[in-house]
C-alpha atoms as a PDB file:
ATOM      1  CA  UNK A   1      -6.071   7.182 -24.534  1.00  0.00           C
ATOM      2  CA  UNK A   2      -4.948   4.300 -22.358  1.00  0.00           C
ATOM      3  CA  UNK A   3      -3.322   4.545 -18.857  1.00  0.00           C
ATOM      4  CA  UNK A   4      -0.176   2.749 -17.111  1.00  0.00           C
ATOM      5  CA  UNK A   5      -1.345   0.721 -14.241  1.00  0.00           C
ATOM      6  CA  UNK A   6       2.086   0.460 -12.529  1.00  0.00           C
ATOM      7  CA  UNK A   7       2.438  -1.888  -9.140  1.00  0.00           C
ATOM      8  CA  UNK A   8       4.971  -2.628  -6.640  1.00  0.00           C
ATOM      9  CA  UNK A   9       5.608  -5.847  -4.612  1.00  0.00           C
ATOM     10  CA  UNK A  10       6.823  -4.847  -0.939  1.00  0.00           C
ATOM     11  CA  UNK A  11       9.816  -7.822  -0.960  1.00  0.00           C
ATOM     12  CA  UNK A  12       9.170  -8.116   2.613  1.00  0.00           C
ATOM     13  CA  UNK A  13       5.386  -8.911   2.835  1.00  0.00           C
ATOM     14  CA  UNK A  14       4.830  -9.761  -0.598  1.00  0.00           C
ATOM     15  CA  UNK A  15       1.702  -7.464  -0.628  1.00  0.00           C
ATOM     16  CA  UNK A  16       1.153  -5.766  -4.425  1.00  0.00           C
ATOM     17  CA  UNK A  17      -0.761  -2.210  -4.842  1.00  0.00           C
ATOM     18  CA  UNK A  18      -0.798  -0.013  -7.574  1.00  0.00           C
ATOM     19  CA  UNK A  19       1.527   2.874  -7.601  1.00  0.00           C
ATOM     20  CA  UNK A  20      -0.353   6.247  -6.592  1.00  0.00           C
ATOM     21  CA  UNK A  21      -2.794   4.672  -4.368  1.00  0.00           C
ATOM     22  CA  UNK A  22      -0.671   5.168  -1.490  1.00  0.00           C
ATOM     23  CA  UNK A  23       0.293   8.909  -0.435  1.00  0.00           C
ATOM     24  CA  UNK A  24       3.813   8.166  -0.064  1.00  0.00           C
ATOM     25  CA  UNK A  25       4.174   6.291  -3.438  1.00  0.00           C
ATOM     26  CA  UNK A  26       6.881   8.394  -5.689  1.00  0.00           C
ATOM     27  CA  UNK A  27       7.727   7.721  -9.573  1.00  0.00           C
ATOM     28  CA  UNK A  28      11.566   8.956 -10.444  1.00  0.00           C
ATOM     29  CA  UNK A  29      13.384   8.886 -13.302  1.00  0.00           C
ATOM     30  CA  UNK A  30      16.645   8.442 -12.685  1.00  0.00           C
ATOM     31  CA  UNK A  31      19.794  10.173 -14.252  1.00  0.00           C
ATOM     32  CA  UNK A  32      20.403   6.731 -16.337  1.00  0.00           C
ATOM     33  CA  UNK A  33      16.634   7.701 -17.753  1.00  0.00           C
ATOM     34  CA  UNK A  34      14.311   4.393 -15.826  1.00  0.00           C
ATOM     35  CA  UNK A  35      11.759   5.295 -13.777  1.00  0.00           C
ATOM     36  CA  UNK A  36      12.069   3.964 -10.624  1.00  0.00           C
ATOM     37  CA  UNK A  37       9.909   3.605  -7.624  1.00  0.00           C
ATOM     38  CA  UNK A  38      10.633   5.342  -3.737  1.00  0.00           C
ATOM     39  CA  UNK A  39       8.318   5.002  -0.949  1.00  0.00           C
ATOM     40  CA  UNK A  40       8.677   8.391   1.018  1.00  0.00           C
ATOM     41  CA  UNK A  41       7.272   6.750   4.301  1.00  0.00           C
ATOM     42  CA  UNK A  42       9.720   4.401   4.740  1.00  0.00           C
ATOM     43  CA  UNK A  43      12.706   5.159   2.238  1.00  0.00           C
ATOM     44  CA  UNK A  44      12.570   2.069   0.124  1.00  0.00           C
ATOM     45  CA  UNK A  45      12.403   1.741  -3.519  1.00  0.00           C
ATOM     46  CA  UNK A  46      13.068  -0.425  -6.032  1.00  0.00           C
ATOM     47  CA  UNK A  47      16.876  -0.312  -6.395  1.00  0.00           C
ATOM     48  CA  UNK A  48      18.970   1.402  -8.674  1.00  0.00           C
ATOM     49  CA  UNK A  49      20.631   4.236  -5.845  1.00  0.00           C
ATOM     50  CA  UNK A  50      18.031   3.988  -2.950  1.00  0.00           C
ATOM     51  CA  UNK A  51      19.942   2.333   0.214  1.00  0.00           C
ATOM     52  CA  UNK A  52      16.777  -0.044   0.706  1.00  0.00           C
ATOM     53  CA  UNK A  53      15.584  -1.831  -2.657  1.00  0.00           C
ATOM     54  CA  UNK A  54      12.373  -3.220  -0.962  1.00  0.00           C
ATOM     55  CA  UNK A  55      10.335  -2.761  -3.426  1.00  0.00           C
ATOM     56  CA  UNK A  56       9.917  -4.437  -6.970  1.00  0.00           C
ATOM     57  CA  UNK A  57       7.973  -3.401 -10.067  1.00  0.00           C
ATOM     58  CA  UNK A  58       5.522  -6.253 -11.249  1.00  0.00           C
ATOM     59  CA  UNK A  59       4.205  -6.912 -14.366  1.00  0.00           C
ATOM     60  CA  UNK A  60       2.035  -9.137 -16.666  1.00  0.00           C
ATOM     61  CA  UNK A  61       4.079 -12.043 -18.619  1.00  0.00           C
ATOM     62  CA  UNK A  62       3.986 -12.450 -21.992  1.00  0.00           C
ATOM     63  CA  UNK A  63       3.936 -14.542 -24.247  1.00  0.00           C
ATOM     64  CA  UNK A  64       5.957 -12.509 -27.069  1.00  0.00           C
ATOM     65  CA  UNK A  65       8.526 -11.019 -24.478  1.00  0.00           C
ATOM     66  CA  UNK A  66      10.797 -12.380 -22.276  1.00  0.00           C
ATOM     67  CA  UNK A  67       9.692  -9.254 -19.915  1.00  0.00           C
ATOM     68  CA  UNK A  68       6.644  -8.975 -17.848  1.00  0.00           C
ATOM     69  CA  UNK A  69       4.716  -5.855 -19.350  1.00  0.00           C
ATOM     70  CA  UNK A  70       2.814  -2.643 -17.793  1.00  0.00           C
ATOM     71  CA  UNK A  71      -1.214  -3.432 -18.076  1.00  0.00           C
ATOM     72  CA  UNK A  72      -2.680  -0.117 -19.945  1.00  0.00           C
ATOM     73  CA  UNK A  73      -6.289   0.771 -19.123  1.00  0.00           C
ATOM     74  CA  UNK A  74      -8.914   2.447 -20.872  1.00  0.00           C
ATOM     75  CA  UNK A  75     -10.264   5.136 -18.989  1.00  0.00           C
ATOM     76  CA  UNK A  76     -13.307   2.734 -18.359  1.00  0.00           C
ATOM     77  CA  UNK A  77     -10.994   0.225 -16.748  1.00  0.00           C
ATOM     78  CA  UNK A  78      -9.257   2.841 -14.641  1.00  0.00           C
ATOM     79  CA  UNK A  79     -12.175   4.380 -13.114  1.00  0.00           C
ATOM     80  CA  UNK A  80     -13.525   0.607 -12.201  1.00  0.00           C
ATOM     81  CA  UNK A  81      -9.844   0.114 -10.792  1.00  0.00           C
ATOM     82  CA  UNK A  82     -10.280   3.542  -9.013  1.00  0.00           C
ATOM     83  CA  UNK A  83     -13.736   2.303  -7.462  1.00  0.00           C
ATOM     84  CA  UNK A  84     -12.630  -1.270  -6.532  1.00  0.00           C
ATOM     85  CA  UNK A  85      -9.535   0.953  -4.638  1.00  0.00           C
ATOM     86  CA  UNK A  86     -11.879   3.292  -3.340  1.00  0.00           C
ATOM     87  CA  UNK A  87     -14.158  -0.096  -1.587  1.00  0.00           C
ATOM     88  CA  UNK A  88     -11.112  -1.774  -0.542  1.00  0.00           C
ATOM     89  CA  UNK A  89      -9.718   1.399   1.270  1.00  0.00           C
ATOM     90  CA  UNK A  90     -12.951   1.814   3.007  1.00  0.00           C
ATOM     91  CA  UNK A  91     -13.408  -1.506   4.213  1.00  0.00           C
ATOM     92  CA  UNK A  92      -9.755  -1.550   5.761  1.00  0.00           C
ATOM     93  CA  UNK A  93     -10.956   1.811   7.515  1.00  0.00           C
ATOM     94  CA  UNK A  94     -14.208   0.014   8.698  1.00  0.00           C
ATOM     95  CA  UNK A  95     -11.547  -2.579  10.233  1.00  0.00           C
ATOM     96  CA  UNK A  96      -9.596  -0.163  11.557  1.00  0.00           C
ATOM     97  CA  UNK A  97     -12.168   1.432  13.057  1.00  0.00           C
ATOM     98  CA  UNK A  98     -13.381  -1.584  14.256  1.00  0.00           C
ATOM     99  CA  UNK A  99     -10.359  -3.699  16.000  1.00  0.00           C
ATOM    100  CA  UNK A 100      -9.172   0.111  17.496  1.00  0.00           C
ATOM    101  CA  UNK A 101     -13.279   0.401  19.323  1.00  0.00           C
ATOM    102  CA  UNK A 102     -12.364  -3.332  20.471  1.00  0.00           C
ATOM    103  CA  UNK A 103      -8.936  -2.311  22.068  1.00  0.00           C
ATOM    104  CA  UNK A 104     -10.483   0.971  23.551  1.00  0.00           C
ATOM    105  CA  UNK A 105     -13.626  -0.977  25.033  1.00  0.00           C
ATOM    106  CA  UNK A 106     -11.296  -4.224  26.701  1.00  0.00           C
ATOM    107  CA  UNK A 107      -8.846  -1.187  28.102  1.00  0.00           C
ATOM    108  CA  UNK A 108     -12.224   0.701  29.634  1.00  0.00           C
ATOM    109  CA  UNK A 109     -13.404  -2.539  31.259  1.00  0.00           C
ATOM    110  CA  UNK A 110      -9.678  -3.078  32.389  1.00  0.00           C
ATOM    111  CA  UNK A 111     -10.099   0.615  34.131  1.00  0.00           C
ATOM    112  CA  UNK A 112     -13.333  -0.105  35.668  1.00  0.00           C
ATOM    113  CA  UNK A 113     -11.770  -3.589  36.980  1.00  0.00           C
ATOM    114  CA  UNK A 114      -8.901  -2.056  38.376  1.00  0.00           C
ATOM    115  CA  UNK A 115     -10.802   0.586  40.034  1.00  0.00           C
ATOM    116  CA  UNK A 116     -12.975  -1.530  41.238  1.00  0.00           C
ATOM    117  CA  UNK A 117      -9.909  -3.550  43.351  1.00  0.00           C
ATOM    118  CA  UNK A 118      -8.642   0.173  44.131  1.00  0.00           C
ATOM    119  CA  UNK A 119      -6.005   0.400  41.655  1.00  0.00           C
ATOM    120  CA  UNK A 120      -5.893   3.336  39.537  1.00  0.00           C
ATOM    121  CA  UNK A 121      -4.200   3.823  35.952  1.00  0.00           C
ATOM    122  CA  UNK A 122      -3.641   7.633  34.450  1.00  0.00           C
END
């Protein structure tokens, strides 16, 4: 049994992710019968009766068709996808974590400065 590894560009930052690996990722089928992608964070989809198309299906070209295709993975494949996923997620979080202990340490030192001069923040 293979699997469809479906992905969406975001038109506005040109970022690509799989569909699924975001919470808020949606799959529809519309009443003409395509499937069609909707983003319930932010109300964007790919077209085709959402208000905001921002969103764009992407594929792999080939060389027989004139359209891109849907990848299909092995179950093998998709649990490696699944793991690189699963690293990439928790190194953003690391990041995250990260830049927001940076903010929260440069706004206690701007406390203790302020205090110091008699100022004081709530």
């Amino acid at each position: 049994m293979h699997f469809p590894i479906i992905k969406v560009r975001d038109k506005t930052t040109g970022s690509i992710h799989i569909v699924g690996a975001d919470s808020h990722d949606t799959l529809r089928v519309g009443r003409d019968g395509h499937i069609k992608y909707y983003n319930l964070q932010n109300g964007e989809g790919t077209g085709g009766g959402y208000r905001y198309s921002g969103y764009e299906f992407v594929g792999e070209e080939d060389e027989l068709s004139s359209l891109p295709d849907v990848h299909f993975a092995s179950l093998d494949e998709l649990l490696e996808i699944m793991k690189e996923e699963a690293e990439l997620s928790a190194e953003q979080e690391r990041l995250l974590r990260r830049m927001f202990a940076d903010i929260w340490s440069k706004h206690d030192e701007e406390q203790e400065a302020s205090a110091k001069r008699g100022f004081v923040h709530s």
